[in-house]
Protein backbone atom coordinates (compact mmCIF):
# COMPACT_ATOMS: atom_id res chain seq x y z
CA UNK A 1 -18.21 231.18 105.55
CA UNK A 2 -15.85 234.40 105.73
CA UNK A 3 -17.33 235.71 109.58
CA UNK A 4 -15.84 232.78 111.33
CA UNK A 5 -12.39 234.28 110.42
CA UNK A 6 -13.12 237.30 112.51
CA UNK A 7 -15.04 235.37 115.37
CA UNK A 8 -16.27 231.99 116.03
CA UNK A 9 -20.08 231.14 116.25
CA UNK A 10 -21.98 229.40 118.39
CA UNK A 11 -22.83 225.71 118.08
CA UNK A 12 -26.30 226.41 117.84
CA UNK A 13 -25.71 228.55 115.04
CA UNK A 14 -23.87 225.92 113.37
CA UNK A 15 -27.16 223.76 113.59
CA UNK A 16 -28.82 225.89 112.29
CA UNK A 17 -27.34 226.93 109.27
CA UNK A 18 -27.36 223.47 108.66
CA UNK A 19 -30.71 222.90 109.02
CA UNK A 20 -31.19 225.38 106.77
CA UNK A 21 -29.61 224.64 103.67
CA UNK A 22 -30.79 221.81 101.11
CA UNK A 23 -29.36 218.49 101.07
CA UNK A 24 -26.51 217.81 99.11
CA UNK A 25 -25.10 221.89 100.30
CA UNK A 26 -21.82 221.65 102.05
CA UNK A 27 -20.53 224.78 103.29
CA UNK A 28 -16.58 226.10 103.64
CA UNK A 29 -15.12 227.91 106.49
CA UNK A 30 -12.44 229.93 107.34
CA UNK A 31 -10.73 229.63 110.87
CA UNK A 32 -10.51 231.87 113.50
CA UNK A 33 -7.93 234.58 112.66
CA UNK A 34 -6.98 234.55 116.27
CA UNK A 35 -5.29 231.39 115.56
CA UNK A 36 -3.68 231.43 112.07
CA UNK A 37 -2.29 234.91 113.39
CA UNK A 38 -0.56 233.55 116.56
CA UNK A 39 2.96 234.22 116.83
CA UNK A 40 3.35 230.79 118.19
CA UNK A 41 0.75 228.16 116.33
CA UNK A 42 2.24 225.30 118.04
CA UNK A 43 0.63 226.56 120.97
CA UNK A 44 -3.16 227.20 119.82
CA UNK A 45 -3.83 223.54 120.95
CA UNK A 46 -7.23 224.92 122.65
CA UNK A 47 -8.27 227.24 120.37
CA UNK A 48 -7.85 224.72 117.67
CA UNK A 49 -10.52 222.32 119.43
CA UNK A 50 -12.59 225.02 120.27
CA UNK A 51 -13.06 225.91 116.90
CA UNK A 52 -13.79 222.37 115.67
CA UNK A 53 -15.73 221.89 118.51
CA UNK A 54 -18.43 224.02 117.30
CA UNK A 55 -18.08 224.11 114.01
CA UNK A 56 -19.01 220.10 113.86
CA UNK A 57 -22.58 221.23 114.38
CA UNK A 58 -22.51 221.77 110.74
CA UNK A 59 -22.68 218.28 110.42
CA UNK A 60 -22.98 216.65 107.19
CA UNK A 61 -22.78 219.81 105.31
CA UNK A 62 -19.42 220.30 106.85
CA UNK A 63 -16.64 220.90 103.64
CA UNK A 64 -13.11 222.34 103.99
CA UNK A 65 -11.82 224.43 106.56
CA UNK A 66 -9.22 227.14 105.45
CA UNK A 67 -6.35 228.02 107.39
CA UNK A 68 -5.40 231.73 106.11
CA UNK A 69 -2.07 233.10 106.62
CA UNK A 70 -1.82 236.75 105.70
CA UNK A 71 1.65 238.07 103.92
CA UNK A 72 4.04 239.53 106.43
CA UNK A 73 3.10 236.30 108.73
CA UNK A 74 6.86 234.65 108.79
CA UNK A 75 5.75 231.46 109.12
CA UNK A 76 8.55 228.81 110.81
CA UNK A 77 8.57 225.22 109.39
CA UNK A 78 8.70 223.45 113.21
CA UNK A 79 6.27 225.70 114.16
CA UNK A 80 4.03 225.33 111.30
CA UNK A 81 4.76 221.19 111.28
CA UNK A 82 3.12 221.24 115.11
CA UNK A 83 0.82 223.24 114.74
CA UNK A 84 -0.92 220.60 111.44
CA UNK A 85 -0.10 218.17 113.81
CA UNK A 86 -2.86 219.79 116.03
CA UNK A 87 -5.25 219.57 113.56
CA UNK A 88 -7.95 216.60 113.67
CA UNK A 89 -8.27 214.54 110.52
CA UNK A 90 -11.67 213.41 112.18
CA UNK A 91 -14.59 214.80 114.20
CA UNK A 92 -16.27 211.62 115.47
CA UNK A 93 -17.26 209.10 112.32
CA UNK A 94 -16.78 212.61 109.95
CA UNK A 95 -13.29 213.30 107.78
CA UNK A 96 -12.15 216.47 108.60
CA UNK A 97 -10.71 218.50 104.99
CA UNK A 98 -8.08 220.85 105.83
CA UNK A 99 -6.81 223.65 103.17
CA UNK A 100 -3.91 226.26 104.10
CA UNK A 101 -3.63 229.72 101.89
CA UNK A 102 -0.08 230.98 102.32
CA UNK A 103 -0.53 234.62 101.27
CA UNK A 104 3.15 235.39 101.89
CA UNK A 105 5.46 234.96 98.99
CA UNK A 106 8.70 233.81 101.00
CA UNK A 107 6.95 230.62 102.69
CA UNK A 108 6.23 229.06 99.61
CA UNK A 109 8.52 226.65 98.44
CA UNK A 110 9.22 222.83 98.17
CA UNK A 111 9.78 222.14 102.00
CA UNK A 112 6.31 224.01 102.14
CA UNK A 113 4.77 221.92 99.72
CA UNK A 114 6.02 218.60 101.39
CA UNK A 115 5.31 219.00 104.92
CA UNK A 116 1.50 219.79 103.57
CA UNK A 117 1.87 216.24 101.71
CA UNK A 118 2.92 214.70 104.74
CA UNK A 119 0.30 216.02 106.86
CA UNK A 120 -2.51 215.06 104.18
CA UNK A 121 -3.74 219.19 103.90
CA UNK A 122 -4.43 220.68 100.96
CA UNK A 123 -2.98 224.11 99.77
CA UNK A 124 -5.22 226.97 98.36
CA UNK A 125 -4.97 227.56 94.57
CA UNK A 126 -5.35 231.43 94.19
CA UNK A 127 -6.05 233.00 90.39
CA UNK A 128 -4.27 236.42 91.27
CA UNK A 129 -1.31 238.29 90.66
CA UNK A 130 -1.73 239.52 94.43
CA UNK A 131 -0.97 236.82 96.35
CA UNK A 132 0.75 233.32 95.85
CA UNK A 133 -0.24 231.36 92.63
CA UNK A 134 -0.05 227.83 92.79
CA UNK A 135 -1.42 224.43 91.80
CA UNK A 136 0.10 222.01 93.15
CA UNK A 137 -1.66 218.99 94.11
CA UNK A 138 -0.95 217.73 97.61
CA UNK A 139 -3.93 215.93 98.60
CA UNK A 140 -7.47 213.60 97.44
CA UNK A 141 -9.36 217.47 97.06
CA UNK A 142 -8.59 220.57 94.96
CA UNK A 143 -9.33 224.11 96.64
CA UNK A 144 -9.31 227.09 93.98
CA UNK A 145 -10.33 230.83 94.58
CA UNK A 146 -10.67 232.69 91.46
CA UNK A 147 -10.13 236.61 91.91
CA UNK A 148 -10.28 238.30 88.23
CA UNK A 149 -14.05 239.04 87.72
CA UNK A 150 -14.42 242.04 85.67
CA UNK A 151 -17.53 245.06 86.36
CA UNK A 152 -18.10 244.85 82.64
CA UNK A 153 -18.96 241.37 82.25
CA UNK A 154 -22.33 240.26 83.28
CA UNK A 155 -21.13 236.52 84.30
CA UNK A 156 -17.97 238.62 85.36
CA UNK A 157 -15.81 236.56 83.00
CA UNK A 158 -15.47 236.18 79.02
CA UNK A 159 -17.13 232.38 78.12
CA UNK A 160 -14.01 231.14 76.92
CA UNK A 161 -12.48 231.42 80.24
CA UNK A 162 -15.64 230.08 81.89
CA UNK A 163 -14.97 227.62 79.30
CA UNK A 164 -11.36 226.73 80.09
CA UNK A 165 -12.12 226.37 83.81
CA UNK A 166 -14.61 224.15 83.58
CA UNK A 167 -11.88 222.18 81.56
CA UNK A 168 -9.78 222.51 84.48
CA UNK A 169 -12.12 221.56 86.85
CA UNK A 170 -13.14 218.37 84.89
CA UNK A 171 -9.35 217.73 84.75
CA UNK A 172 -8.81 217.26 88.40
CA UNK A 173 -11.80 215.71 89.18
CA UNK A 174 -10.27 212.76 86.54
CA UNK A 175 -6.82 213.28 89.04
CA UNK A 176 -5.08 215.20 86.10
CA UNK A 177 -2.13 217.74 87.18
CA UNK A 178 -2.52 220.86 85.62
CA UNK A 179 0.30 221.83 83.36
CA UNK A 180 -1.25 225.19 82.47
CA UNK A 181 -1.26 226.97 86.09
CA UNK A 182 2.29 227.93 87.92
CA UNK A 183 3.51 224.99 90.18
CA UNK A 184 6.10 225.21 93.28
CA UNK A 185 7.20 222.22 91.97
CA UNK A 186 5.75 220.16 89.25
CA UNK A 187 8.32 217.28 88.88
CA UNK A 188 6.98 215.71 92.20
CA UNK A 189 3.23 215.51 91.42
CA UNK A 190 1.32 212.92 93.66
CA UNK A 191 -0.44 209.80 92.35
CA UNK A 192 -3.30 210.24 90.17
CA UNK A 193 -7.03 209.80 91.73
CA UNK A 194 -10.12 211.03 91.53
CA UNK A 195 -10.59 214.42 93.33
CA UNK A 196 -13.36 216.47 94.64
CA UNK A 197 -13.04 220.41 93.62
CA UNK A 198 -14.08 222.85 95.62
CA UNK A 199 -13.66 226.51 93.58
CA UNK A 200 -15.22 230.02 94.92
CA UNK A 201 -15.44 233.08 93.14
CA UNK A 202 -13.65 235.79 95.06
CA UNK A 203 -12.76 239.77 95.52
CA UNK A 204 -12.20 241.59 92.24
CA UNK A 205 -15.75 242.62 90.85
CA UNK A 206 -17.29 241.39 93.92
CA UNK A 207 -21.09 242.05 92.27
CA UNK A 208 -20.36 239.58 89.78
CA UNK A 209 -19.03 236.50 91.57
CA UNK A 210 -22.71 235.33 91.91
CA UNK A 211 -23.07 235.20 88.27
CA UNK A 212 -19.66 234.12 87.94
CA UNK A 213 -20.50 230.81 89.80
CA UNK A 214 -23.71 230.15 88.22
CA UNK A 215 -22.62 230.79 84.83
CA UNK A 216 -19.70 228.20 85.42
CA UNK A 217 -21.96 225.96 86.98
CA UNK A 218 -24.27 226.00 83.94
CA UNK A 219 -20.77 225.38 81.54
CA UNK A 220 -20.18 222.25 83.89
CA UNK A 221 -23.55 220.65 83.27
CA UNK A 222 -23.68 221.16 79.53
CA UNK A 223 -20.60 218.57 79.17
């Protein structure tokens, strides 16, 4: 869900997206970009809760929550280490899934990628030569967003790259680090253990993503 970056919803309109979807669907969300934008996150304490408070609606169709930081956002390590801390790990008997995507180069390092670790959040794994590009594993779920669709292509990419991300995909779902994609850091891998994968088409040839995802989809049930 993109519009809850640009303005929170109503809980009633949480409900009802989630009574309208199928069972099994679990929907995504961006936060607020009131928050991640704050000059000082430590001290979005309310709007935090706010934001989960409605968003819980969603119920059991609630999936990861993504914490975008846009490039240019100087992001300080105390401030960013208080302001996880602020984030629930549980909305009543429900896990909470938390992802971060650092779109500014300079705030992605190894101190980065261990205070995420210690805080149990998950990192964003961008396909693009636009923003930061890595795979990293930091917690029991992988989050990808794949951004090189091409106009040309009917299912927006060749098969054999379909091909190799379904790989990929079937990879960390066994726990498998990724030796192919760029790493921050790939001598300090966690454990290995079964993962859930989350992975959206994005951007690029925006037309395409639908068939992008189906046609991907359709790779993943043939194996």
């Amino acid at each position: 869900i993109n519009g809850t970056y640009y303005g929170t919803q109503k809980p009633a309109t949480y409900a009802k997206w989630r009574d309208e979807v199928p069972p099994g669907f679990v929907f995504s969300a961006k936060a607020p970009r009131r928050i991640t934008q704050s000059r000082k996150l430590a001290g979005a304490k309310a709007q935090v809760e706010d934001f989960i408070g409605g968003i819980v609606e969603l119920g059991a169709t609630l999936g990861p929550l993504v914490w975008q930081f846009e490039q240019g956002h100087r992001l300080q390590a105390d401030d960013l280490d208080a302001f996880l801390s602020l984030l629930p790990k549980r909305a009543g008997t429900r896990a909470l899934r938390h992802v971060l995507e650092i779109r500014d180069h300079d705030a992605v390092d190894a101190s980065l990628l261990a205070l995420v670790r210690r805080h149990g959040v998950a990192t964003v794994f961008t396909d693009s030569d636009e923003h930061p590009s890595f795979a990293d594993l930091s917690t029991d779920f992988v989050y990808a967003r794949l951004m090189r669709s091409q106009a040309r292509l009917h299912a927006g990419y060749p098969a054999p790259a379909l091909a190799r991300w379904a790989e990929r995909i079937q990879a960390w779902r066994r726990g498998d680090d990724l030796a192919d994609l760029p790493h921050v850091d790939a001598s300090t891998a966690p454990a290995r253990q079964p993962r859930e994968v989350f992975v959206f088409f994005i951007s690029a040839a925006k037309e395409r993503n639908p068939a992008a995802a189906m046609a991907l989809l359709k790779e993943l049930l043939t194996r």
